[in-house]
Protein backbone atom coordinates (compact mmCIF):
# COMPACT_ATOMS: atom_id res chain seq x y z
CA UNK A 1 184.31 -10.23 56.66
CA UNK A 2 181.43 -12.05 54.76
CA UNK A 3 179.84 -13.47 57.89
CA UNK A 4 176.42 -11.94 59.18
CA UNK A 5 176.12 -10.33 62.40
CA UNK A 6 175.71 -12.33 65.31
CA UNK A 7 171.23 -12.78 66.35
CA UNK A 8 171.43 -11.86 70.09
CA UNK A 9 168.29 -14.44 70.06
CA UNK A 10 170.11 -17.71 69.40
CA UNK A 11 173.24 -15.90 72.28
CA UNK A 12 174.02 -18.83 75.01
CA UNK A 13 172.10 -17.28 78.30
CA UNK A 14 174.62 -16.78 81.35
CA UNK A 15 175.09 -19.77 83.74
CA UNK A 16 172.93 -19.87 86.72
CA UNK A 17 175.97 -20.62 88.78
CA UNK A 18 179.71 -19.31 88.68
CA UNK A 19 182.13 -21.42 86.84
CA UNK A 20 184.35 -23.60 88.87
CA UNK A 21 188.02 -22.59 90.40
CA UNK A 22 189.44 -25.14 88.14
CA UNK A 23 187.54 -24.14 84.93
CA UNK A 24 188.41 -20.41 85.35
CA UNK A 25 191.04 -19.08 82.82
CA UNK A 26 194.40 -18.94 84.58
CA UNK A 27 197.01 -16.34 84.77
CA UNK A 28 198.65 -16.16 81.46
CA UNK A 29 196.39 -17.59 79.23
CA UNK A 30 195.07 -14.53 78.10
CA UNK A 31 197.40 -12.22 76.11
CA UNK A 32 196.27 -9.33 78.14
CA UNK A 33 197.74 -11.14 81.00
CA UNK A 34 201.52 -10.96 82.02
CA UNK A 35 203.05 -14.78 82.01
CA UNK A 36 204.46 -15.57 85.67
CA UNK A 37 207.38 -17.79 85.64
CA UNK A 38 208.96 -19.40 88.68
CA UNK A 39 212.86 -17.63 89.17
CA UNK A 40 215.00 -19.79 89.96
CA UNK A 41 216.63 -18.76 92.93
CA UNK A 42 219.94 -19.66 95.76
CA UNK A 43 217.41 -20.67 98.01
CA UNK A 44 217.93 -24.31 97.39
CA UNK A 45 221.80 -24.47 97.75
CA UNK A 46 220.66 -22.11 101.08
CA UNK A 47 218.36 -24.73 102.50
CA UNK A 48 220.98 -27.84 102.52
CA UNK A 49 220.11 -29.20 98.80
CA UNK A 50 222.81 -29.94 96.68
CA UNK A 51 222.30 -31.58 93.75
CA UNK A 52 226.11 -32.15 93.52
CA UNK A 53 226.14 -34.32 96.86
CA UNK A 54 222.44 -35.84 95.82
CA UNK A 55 223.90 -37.07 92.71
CA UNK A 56 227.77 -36.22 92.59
CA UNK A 57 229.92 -34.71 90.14
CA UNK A 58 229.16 -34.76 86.32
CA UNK A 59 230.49 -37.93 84.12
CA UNK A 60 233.35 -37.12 82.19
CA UNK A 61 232.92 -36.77 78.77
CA UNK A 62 234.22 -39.52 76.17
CA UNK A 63 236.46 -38.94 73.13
CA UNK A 64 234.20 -39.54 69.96
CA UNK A 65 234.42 -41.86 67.77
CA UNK A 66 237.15 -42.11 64.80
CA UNK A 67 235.45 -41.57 61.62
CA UNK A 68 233.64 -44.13 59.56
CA UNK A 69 235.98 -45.12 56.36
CA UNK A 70 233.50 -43.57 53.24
CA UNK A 71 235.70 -44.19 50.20
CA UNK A 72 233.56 -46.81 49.17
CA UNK A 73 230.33 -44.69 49.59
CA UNK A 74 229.56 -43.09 45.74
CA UNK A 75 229.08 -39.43 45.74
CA UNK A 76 226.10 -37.99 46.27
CA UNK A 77 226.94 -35.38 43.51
CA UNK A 78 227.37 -38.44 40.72
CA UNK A 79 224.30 -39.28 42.08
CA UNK A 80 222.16 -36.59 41.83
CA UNK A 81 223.32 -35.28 38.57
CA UNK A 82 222.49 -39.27 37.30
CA UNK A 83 218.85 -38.84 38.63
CA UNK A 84 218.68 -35.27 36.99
CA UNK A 85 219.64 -36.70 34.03
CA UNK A 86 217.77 -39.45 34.17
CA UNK A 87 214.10 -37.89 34.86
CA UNK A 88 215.10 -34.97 31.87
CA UNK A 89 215.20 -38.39 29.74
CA UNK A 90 211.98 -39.80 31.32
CA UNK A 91 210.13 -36.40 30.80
CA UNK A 92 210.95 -36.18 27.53
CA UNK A 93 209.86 -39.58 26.59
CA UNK A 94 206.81 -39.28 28.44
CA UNK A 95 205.70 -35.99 26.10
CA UNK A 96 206.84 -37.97 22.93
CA UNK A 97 204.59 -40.92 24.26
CA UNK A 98 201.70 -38.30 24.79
CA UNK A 99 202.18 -36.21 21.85
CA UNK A 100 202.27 -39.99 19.72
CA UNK A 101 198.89 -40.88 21.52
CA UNK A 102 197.08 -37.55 20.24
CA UNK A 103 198.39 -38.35 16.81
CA UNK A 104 196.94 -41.77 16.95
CA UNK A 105 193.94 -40.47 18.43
CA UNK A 106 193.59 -37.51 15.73
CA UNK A 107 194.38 -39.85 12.92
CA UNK A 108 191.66 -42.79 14.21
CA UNK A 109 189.09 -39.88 14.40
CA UNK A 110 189.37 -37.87 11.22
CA UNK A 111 190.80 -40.32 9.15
C-alpha cells in the first residue's frame, strides 16, 4: 500500500540455465495446484501383506486406574477467591503507597 513500485533496473536477470529437477516447485505447493494424496487402497491385503500376521492381533486394553484419594487436596475455588482477595488488598495498598509518595513529593517541593 505505501511501498513504491518495483525499478525494473535493479529486477534479478533470468538464469542462464534451467533450474534443477529438485529445485522446481512440486505439485501442490502452489495453491493453484490440486494436492495429490496417496489412497490407500486393498492392494496390500491383495498382495499377501497382513499386518495382522506381521505383527498379530491388537493388545488388549487394561482397566484404568482407581482414582487418586483428593480429600486432602484444598479447593481450587478457596484458592482462587484467597488470591483474588489477596491482590484487591495488594492493589489497593500499592495506590495508597503511590498516592503517599506524591504527597511527600508535593509537600518537599512547595513547602
Amino acid at each position: 500500500m505505501f511501498k513504491s513500485p518495483l525499478d525494473a533496473r535493479y529486477r534479478v536477470p533470468e538464469a542462464p540455465t534451467p533450474a534443477p529437477e529438485h529445485a522446481l516447485p512440486r505439485r501442490g505447493v502452489s495453491p493453484a495446484l490440486p494436492v495429490i494424496t496417496s489412497q490407500r487402497t486393498g492392494r496390500r491385503a491383495a498382495a499377501g501383506i497382513d499386518p495382522e500376521a506381521r505383527f498379530g492381533p491388537p493388545p488388549e486394553s487394561r482397566p484404568a486406574p482407581p482414582a487418586a484419594d483428593r480429600s486432602a487436596v484444598r479447593s481450587t475455588l478457596r484458592a482462587n477467591r484467597r488470591f483474588g482477595a489477596g491482590a484487591l488488598v495488594g492493589f489497593a495498598a500499592s495506590l495508597l503507597i503511590a498516592a503517599g509518595g506524591l504527597w511527600g513529593v508535593a509537600v518537599l517541593a512547595f513547602g
